[in-house]
C-alpha atoms as a PDB file:
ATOM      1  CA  UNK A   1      73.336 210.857 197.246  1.00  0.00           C
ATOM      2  CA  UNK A   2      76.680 210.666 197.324  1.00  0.00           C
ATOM      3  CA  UNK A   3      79.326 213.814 197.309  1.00  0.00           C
ATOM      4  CA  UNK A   4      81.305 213.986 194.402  1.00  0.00           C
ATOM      5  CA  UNK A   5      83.334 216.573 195.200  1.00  0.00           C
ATOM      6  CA  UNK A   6      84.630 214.208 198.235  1.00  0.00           C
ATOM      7  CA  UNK A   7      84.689 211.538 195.986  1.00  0.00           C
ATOM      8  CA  UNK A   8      87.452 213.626 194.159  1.00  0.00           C
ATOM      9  CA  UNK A   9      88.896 214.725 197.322  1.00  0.00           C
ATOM     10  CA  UNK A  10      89.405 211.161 198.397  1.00  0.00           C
ATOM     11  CA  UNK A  11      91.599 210.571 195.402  1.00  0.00           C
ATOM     12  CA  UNK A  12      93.832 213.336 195.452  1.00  0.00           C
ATOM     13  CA  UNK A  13      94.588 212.293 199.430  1.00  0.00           C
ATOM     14  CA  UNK A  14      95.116 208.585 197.998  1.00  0.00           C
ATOM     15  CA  UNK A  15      98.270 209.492 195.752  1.00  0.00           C
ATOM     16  CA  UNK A  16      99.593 211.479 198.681  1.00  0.00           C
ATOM     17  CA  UNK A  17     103.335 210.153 199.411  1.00  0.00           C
ATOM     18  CA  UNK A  18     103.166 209.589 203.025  1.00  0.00           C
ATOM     19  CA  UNK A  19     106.428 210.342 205.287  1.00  0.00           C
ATOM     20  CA  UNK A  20     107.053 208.942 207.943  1.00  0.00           C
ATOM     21  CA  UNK A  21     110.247 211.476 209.521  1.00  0.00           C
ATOM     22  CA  UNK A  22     108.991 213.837 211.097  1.00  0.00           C
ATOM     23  CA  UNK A  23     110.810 216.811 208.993  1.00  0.00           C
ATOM     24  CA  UNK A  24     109.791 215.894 206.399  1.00  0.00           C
ATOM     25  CA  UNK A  25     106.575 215.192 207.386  1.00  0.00           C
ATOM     26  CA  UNK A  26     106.198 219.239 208.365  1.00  0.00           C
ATOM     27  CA  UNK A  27     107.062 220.366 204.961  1.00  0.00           C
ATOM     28  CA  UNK A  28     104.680 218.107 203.216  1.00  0.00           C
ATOM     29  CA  UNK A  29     101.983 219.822 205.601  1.00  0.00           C
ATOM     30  CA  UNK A  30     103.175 223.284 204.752  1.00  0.00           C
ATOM     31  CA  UNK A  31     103.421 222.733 201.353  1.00  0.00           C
ATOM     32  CA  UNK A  32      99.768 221.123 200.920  1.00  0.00           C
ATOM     33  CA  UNK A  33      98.487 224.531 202.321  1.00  0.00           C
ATOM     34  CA  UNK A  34     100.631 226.818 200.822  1.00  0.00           C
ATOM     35  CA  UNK A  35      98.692 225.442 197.423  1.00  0.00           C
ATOM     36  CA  UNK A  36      96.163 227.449 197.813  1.00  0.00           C
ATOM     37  CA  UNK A  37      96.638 230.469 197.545  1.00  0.00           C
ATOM     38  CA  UNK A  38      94.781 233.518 199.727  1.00  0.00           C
ATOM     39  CA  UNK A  39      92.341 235.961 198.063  1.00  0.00           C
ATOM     40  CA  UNK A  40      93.430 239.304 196.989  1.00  0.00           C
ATOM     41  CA  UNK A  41      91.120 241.075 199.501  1.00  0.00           C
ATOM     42  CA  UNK A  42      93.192 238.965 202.762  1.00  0.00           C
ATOM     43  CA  UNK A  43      95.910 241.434 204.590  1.00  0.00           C
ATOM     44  CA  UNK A  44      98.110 239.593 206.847  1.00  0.00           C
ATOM     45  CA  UNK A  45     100.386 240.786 209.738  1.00  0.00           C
ATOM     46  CA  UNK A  46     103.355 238.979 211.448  1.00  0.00           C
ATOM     47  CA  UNK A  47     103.042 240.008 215.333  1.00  0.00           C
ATOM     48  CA  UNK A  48     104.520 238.689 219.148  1.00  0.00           C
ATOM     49  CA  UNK A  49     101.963 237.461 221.158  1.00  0.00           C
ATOM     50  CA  UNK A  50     103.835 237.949 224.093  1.00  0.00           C
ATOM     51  CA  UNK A  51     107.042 235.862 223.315  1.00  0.00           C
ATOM     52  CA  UNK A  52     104.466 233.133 220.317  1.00  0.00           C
ATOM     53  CA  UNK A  53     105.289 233.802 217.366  1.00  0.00           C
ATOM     54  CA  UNK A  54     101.602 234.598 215.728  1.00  0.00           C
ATOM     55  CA  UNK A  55      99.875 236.280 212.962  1.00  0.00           C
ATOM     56  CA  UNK A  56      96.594 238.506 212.524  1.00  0.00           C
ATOM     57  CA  UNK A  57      94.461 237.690 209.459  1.00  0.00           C
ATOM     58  CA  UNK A  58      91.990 240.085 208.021  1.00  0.00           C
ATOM     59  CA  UNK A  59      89.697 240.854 205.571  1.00  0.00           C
ATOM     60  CA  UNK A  60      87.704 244.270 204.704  1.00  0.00           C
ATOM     61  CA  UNK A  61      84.779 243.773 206.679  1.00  0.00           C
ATOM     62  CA  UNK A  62      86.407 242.414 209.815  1.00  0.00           C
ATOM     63  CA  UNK A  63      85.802 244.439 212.890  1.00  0.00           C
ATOM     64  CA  UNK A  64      88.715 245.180 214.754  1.00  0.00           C
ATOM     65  CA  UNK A  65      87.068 244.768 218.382  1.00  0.00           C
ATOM     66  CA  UNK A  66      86.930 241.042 218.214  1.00  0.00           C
ATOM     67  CA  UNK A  67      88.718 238.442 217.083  1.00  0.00           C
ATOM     68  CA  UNK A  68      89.196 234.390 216.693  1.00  0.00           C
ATOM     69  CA  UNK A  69      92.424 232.829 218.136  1.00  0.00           C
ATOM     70  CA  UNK A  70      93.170 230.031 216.093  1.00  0.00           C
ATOM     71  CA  UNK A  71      95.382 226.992 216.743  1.00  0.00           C
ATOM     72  CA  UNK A  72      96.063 224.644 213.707  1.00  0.00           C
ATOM     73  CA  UNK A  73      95.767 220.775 214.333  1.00  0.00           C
ATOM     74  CA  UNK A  74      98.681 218.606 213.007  1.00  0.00           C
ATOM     75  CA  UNK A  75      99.063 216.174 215.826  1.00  0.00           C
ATOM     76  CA  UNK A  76     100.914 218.456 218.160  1.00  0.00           C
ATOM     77  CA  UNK A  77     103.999 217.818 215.421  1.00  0.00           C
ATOM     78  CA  UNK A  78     103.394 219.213 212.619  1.00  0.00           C
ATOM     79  CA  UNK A  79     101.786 222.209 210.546  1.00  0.00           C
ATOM     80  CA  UNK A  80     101.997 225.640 210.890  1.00  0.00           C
ATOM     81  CA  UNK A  81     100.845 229.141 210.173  1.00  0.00           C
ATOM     82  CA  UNK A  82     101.936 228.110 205.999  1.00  0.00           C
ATOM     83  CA  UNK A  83      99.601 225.091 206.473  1.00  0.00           C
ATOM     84  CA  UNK A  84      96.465 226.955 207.519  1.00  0.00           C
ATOM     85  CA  UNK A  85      97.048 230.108 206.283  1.00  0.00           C
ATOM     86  CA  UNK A  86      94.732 230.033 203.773  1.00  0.00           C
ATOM     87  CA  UNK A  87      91.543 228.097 205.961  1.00  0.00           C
ATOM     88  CA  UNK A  88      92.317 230.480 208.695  1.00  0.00           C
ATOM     89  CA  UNK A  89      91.457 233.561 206.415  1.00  0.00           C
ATOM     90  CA  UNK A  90      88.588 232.003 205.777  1.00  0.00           C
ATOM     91  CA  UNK A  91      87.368 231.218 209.301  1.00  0.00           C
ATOM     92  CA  UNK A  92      87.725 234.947 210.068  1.00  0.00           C
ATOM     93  CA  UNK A  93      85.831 235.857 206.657  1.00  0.00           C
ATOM     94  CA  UNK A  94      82.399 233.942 207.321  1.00  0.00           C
ATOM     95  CA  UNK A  95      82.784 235.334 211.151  1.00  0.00           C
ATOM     96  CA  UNK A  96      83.454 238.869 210.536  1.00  0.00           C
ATOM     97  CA  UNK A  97      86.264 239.487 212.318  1.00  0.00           C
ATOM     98  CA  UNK A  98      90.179 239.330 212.715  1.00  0.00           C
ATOM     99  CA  UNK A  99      92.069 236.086 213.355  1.00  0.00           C
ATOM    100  CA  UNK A 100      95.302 235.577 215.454  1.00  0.00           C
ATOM    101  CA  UNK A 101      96.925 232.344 214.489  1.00  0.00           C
ATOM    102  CA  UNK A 102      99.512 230.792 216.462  1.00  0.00           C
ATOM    103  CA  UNK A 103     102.664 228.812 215.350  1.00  0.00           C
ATOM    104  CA  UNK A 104     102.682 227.098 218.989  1.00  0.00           C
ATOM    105  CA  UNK A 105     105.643 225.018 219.802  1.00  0.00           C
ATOM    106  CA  UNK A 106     105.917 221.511 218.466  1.00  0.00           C
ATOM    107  CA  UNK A 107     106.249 218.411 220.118  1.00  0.00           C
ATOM    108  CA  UNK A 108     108.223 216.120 220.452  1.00  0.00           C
ATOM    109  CA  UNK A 109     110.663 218.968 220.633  1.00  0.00           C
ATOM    110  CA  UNK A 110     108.329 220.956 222.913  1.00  0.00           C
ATOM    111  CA  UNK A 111     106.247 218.346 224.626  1.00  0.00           C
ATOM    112  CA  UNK A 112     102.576 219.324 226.250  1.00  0.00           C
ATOM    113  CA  UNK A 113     102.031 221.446 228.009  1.00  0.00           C
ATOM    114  CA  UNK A 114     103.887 223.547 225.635  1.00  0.00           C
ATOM    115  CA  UNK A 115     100.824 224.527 223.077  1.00  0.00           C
ATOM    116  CA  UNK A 116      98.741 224.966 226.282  1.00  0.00           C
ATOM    117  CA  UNK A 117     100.831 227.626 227.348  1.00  0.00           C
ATOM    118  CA  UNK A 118     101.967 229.403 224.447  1.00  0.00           C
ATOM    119  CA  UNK A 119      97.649 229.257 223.901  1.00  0.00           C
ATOM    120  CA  UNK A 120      97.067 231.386 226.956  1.00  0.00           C
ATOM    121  CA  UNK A 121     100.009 233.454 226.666  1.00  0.00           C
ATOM    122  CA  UNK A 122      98.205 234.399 223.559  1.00  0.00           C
ATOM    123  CA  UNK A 123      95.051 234.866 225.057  1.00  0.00           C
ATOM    124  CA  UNK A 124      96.907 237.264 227.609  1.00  0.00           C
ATOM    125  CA  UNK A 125      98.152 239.121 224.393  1.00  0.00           C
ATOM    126  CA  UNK A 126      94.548 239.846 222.495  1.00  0.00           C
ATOM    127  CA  UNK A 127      93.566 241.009 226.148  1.00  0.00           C
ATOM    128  CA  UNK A 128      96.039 243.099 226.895  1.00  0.00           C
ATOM    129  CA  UNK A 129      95.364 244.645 223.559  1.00  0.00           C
ATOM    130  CA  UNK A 130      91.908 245.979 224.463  1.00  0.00           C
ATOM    131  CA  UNK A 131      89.626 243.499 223.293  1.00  0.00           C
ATOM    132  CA  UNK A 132      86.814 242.388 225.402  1.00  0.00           C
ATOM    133  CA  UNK A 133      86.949 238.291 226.624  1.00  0.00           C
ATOM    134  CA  UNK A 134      83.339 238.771 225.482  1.00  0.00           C
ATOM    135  CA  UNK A 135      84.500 239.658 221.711  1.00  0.00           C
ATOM    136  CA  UNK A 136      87.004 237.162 221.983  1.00  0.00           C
ATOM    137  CA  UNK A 137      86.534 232.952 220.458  1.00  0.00           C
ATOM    138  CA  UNK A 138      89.052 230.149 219.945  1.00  0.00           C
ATOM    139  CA  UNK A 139      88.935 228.106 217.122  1.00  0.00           C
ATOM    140  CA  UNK A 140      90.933 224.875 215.872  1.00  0.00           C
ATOM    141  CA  UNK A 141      90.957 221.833 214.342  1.00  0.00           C
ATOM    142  CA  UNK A 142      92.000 218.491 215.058  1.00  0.00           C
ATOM    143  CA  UNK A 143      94.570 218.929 217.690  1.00  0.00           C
ATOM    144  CA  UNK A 144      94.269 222.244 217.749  1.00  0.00           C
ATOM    145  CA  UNK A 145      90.311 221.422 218.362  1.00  0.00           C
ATOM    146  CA  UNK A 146      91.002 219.745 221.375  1.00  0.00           C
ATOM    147  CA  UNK A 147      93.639 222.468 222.544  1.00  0.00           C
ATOM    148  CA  UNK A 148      90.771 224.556 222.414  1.00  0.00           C
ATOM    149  CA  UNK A 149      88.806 223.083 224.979  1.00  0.00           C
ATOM    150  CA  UNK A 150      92.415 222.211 227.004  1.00  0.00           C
ATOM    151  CA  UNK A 151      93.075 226.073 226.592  1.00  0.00           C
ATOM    152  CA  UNK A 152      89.769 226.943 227.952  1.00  0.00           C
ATOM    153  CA  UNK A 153      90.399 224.954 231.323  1.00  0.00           C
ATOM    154  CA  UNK A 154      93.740 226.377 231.332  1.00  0.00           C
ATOM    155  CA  UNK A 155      92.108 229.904 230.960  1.00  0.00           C
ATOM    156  CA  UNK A 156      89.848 229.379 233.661  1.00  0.00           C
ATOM    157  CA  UNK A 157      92.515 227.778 236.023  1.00  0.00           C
ATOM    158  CA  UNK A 158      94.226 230.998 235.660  1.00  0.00           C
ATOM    159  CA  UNK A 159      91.691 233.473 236.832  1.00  0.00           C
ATOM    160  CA  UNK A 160      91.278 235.145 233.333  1.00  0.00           C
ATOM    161  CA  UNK A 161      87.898 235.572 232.314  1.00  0.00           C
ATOM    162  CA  UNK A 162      86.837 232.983 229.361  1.00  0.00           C
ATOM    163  CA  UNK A 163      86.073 234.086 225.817  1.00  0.00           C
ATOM    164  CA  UNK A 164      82.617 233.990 223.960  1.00  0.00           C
ATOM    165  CA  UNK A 165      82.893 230.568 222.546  1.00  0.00           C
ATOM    166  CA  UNK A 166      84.904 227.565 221.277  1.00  0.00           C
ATOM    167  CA  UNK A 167      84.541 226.315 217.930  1.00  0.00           C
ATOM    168  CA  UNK A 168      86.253 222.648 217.953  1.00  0.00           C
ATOM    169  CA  UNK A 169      87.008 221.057 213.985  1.00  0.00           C
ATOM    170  CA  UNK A 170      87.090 217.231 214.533  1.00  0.00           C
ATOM    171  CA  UNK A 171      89.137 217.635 217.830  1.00  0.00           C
ATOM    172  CA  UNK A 172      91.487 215.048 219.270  1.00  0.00           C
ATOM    173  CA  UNK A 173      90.762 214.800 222.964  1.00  0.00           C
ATOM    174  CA  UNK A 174      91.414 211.534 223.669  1.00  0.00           C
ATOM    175  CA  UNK A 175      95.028 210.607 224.132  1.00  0.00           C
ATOM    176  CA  UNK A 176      94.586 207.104 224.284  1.00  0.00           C
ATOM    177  CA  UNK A 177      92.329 206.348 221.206  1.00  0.00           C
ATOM    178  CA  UNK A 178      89.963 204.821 222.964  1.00  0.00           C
ATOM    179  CA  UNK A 179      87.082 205.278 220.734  1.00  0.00           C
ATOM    180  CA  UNK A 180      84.907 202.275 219.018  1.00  0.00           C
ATOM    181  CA  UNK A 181      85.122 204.877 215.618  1.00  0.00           C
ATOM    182  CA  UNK A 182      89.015 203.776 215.728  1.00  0.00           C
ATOM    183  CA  UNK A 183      87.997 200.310 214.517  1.00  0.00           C
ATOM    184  CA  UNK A 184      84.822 201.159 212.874  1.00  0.00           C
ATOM    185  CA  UNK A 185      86.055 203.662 210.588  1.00  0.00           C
ATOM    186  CA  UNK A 186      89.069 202.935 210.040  1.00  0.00           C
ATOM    187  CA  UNK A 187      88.327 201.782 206.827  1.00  0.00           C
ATOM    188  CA  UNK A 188      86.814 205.025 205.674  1.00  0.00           C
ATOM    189  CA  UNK A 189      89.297 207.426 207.048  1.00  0.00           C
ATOM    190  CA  UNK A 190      91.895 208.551 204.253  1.00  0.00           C
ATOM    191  CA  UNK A 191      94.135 210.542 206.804  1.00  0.00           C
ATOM    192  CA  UNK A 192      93.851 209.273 210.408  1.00  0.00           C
ATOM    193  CA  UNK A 193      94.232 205.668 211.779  1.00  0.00           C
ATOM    194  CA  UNK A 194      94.942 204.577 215.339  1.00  0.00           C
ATOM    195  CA  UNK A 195      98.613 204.194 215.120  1.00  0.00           C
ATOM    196  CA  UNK A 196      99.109 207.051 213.899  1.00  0.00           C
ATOM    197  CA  UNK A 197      97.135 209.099 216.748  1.00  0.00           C
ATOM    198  CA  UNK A 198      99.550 207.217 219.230  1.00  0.00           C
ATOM    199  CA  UNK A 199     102.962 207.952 218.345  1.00  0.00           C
ATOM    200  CA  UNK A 200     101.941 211.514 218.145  1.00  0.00           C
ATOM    201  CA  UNK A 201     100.422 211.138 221.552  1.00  0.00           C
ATOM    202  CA  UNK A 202     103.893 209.631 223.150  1.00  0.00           C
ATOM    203  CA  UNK A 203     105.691 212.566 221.170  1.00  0.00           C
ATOM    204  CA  UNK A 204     102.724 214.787 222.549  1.00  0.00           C
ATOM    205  CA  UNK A 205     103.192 213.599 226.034  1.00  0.00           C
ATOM    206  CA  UNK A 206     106.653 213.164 226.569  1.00  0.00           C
ATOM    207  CA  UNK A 207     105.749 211.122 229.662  1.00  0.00           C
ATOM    208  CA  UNK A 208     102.909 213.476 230.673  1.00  0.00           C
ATOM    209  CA  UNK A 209      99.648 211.935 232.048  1.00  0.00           C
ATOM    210  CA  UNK A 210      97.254 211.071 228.805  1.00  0.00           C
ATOM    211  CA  UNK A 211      94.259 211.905 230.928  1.00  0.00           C
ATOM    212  CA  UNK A 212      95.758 215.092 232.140  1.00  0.00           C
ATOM    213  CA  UNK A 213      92.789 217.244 231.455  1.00  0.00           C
ATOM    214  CA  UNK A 214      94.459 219.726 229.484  1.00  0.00           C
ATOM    215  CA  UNK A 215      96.013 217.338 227.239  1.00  0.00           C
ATOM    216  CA  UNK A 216      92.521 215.082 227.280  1.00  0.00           C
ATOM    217  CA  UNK A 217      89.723 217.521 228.276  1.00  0.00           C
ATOM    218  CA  UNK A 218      87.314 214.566 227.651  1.00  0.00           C
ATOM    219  CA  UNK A 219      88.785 214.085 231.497  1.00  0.00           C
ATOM    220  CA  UNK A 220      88.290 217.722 232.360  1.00  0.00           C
ATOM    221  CA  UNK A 221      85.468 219.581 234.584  1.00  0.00           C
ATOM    222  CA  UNK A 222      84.424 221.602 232.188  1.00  0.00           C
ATOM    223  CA  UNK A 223      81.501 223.328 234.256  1.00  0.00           C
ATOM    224  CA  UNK A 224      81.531 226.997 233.287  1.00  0.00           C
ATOM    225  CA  UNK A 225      83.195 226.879 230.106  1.00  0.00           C
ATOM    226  CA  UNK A 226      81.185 228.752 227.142  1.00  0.00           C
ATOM    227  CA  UNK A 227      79.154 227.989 224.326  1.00  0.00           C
ATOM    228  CA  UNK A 228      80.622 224.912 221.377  1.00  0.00           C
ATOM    229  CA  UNK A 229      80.511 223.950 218.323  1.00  0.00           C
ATOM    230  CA  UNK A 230      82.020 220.630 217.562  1.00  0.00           C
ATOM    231  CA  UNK A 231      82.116 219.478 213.767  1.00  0.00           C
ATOM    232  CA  UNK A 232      83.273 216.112 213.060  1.00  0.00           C
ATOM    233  CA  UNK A 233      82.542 213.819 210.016  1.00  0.00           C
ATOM    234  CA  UNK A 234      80.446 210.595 209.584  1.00  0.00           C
ATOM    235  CA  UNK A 235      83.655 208.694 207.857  1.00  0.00           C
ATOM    236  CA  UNK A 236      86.360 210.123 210.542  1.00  0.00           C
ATOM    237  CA  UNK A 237      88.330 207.623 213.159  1.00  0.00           C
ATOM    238  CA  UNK A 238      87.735 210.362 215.499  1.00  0.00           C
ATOM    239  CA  UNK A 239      84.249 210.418 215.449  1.00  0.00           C
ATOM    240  CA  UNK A 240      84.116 209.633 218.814  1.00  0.00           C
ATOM    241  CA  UNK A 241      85.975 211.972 219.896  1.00  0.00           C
ATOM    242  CA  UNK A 242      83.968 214.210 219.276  1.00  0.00           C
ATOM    243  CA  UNK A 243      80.768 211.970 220.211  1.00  0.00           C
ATOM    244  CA  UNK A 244      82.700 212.246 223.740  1.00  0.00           C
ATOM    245  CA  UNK A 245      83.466 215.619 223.756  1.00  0.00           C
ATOM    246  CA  UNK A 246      79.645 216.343 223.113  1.00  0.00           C
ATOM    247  CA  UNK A 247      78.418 214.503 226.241  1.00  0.00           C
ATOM    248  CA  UNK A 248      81.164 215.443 228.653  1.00  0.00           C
ATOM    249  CA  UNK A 249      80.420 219.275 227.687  1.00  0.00           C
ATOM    250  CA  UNK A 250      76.568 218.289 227.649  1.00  0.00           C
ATOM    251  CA  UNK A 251      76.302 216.571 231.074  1.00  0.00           C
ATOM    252  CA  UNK A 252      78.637 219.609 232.455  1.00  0.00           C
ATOM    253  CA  UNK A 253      75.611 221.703 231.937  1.00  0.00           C
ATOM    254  CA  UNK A 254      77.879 223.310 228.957  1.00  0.00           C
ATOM    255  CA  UNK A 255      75.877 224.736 225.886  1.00  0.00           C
ATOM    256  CA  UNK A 256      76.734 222.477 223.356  1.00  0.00           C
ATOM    257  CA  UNK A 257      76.500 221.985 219.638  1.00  0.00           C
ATOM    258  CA  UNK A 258      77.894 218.540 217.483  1.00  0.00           C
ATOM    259  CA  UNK A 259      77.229 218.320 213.852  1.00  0.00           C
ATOM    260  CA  UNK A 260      78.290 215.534 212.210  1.00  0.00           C
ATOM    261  CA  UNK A 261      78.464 215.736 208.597  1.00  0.00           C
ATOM    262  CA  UNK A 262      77.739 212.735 206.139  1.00  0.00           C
ATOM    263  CA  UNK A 263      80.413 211.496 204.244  1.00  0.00           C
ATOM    264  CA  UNK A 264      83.189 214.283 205.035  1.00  0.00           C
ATOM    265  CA  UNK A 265      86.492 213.624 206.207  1.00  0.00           C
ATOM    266  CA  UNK A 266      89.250 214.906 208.784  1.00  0.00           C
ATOM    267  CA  UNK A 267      89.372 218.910 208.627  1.00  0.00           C
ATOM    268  CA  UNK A 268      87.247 218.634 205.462  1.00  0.00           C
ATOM    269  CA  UNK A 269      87.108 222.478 206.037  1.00  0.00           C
ATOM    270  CA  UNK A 270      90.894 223.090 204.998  1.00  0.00           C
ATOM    271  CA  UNK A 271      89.821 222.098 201.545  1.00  0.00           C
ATOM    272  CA  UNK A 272      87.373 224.771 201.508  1.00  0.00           C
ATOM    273  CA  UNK A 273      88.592 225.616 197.962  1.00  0.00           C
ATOM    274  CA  UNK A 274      87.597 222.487 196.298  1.00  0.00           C
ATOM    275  CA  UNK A 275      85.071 221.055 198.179  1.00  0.00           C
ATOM    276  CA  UNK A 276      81.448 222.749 198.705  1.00  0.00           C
ATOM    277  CA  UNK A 277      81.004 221.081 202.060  1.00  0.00           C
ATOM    278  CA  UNK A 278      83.929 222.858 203.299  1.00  0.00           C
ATOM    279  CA  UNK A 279      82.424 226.162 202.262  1.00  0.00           C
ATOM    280  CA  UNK A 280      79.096 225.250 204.358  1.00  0.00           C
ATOM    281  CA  UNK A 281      80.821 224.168 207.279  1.00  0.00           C
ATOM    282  CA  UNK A 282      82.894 227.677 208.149  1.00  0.00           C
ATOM    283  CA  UNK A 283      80.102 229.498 207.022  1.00  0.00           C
ATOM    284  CA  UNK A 284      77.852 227.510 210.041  1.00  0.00           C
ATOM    285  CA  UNK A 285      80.852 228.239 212.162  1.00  0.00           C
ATOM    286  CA  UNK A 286      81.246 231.575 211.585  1.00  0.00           C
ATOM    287  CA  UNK A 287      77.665 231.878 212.503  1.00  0.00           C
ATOM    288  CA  UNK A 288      78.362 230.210 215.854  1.00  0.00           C
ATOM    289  CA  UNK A 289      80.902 232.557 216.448  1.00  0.00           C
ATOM    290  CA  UNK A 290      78.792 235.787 214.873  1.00  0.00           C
ATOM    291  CA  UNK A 291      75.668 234.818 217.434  1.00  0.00           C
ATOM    292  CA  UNK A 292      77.979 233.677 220.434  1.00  0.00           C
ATOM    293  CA  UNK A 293      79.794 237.787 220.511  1.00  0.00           C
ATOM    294  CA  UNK A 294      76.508 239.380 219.871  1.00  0.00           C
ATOM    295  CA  UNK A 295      74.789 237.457 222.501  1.00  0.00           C
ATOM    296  CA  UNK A 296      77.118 239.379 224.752  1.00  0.00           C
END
């Protein structure tokens, strides 16, 4: 049966203007989010996380020894701590504990590997403060998904020890847009198409490698990493992404789990607010990220 609440959804992103300079492209993001507006119950704190500028999210039951670092998609270009204020909140809610988002440099101001780093400088910063690697999970969506898994191999390459789990929302890991689900669904996506995914890639890059691993982990050895969740939907152009994410984790002897969802759309979860399906799908990732500390 069809959804709908996506239905609706799918509307509302259809009478979207759409930008195309890059300034103004930000704002549009930021003011999208900013729309919804956080719950009463949500405290949040401006901090340094060793030189990123970052902020903690909390609500009343989160416990204070572990927490989810969270780095918002947007292409590498665009969004912000305003854009996801409101879904990060919630991703700390259904997991129980505090979140520390990061407003990671842009691109194509701050080309790669400039999210990578500010991402374990970050990491450095929730260590430092006393929490336990084993308390500790990264989270993100889109680009910020696929940072995730980057992160992690950056993590590792630098002799820190790696957090509990990743939790990846329909992550871009593939530079080049390689994927059949480029073609396929193009036609069904309301927010991503090919084109698109490339010129933020060349802003991305700046002339980097696209199959540097950190930039592209589908390219990475990802032996050793921890526990993932990958959520993707059935109508998204990066489908395959995350398809390809799946098996490279999978044959790297990597505990994985993909979900794909039926009908639901890029980062359905950021319209948590209106759409049911977003509700169930941080709720199933904060499990994931519940189990994955308390297996420790």
């Amino acid at each position: 049966m069809a959804d709908p609440e996506i239905a609706a959804l799918r509307d509302v992103i259809a009478a979207r203007p759409r930008a195309t300079e890059i300034a103004q492209m930000r704002l549009d993001a930021d003011a999208r989010g900013k729309a919804f507006k956080l719950p009463a119950d949500v405290t949040v704190q401006a901090v340094d996380a060793n030189g990123v500028k970052a902020e903690w999210t909390s609500t009343p039951d989160a416990d204070p020894s572990s927490a989810i670092l969270y780095l918002h998609g947007g292409g590498y270009v665009i969004c912000s701590l305003e854009s996801h204020r409101h879904l990060v909140a919630e991703v700390g809610r259904a997991a129980g504990t505090r979140t520390l988002a990061i407003d990671y440099r842009l691109a194509p101001e701050h080309p790669f590997p400039a999210p990578v780093e500010d991402t374990v400088a970050a990491y450095r910063y929730l260590l430092d403060s006393g929490i336990g690697p084993n308390r500790i999970a990264l989270a993100g969506d889109s680009a910020g998904g696929g940072l995730v898994v980057g992160a992690l191999l950056a993590i590792r390459e630098a002799g820190l020890p790696l957090p509990a789990c990743g939790w990846c929302i329909s992550p871009w890991v593939d530079m080049e847009a390689l994927g059949a689900s480029f073609v396929d669904r193009a036609a069904t996506d309301p927010t991503v198409q090919k084109a698109t995914i490339l010129m933020m890639a060349g802003w991305y890059l700046g002339g980097a490698d696209p199959r540097h691993p950190h930039a592209a982990p589908l390219y990475g050895d990802l032996r050793g990493l921890p526990p993932l969740l990958i959520q993707v939907g059935s109508v998204e152009t990066l489908l395959d992404d995350s398809m390809a994410l799946a098996r490279t984790a999978g044959v790297a002897d990597v505990p994985v789990d993909l979900q794909i969802w039926p009908e639901m759309i890029h980062i359905w979860h950021i319209h948590f607010p209106m759409l049911s399906a977003g509700r169930r799908a941080i709720a199933a990732g904060g499990s994931f990220v519940r189990n994955a500390i308390r297996r420790e």
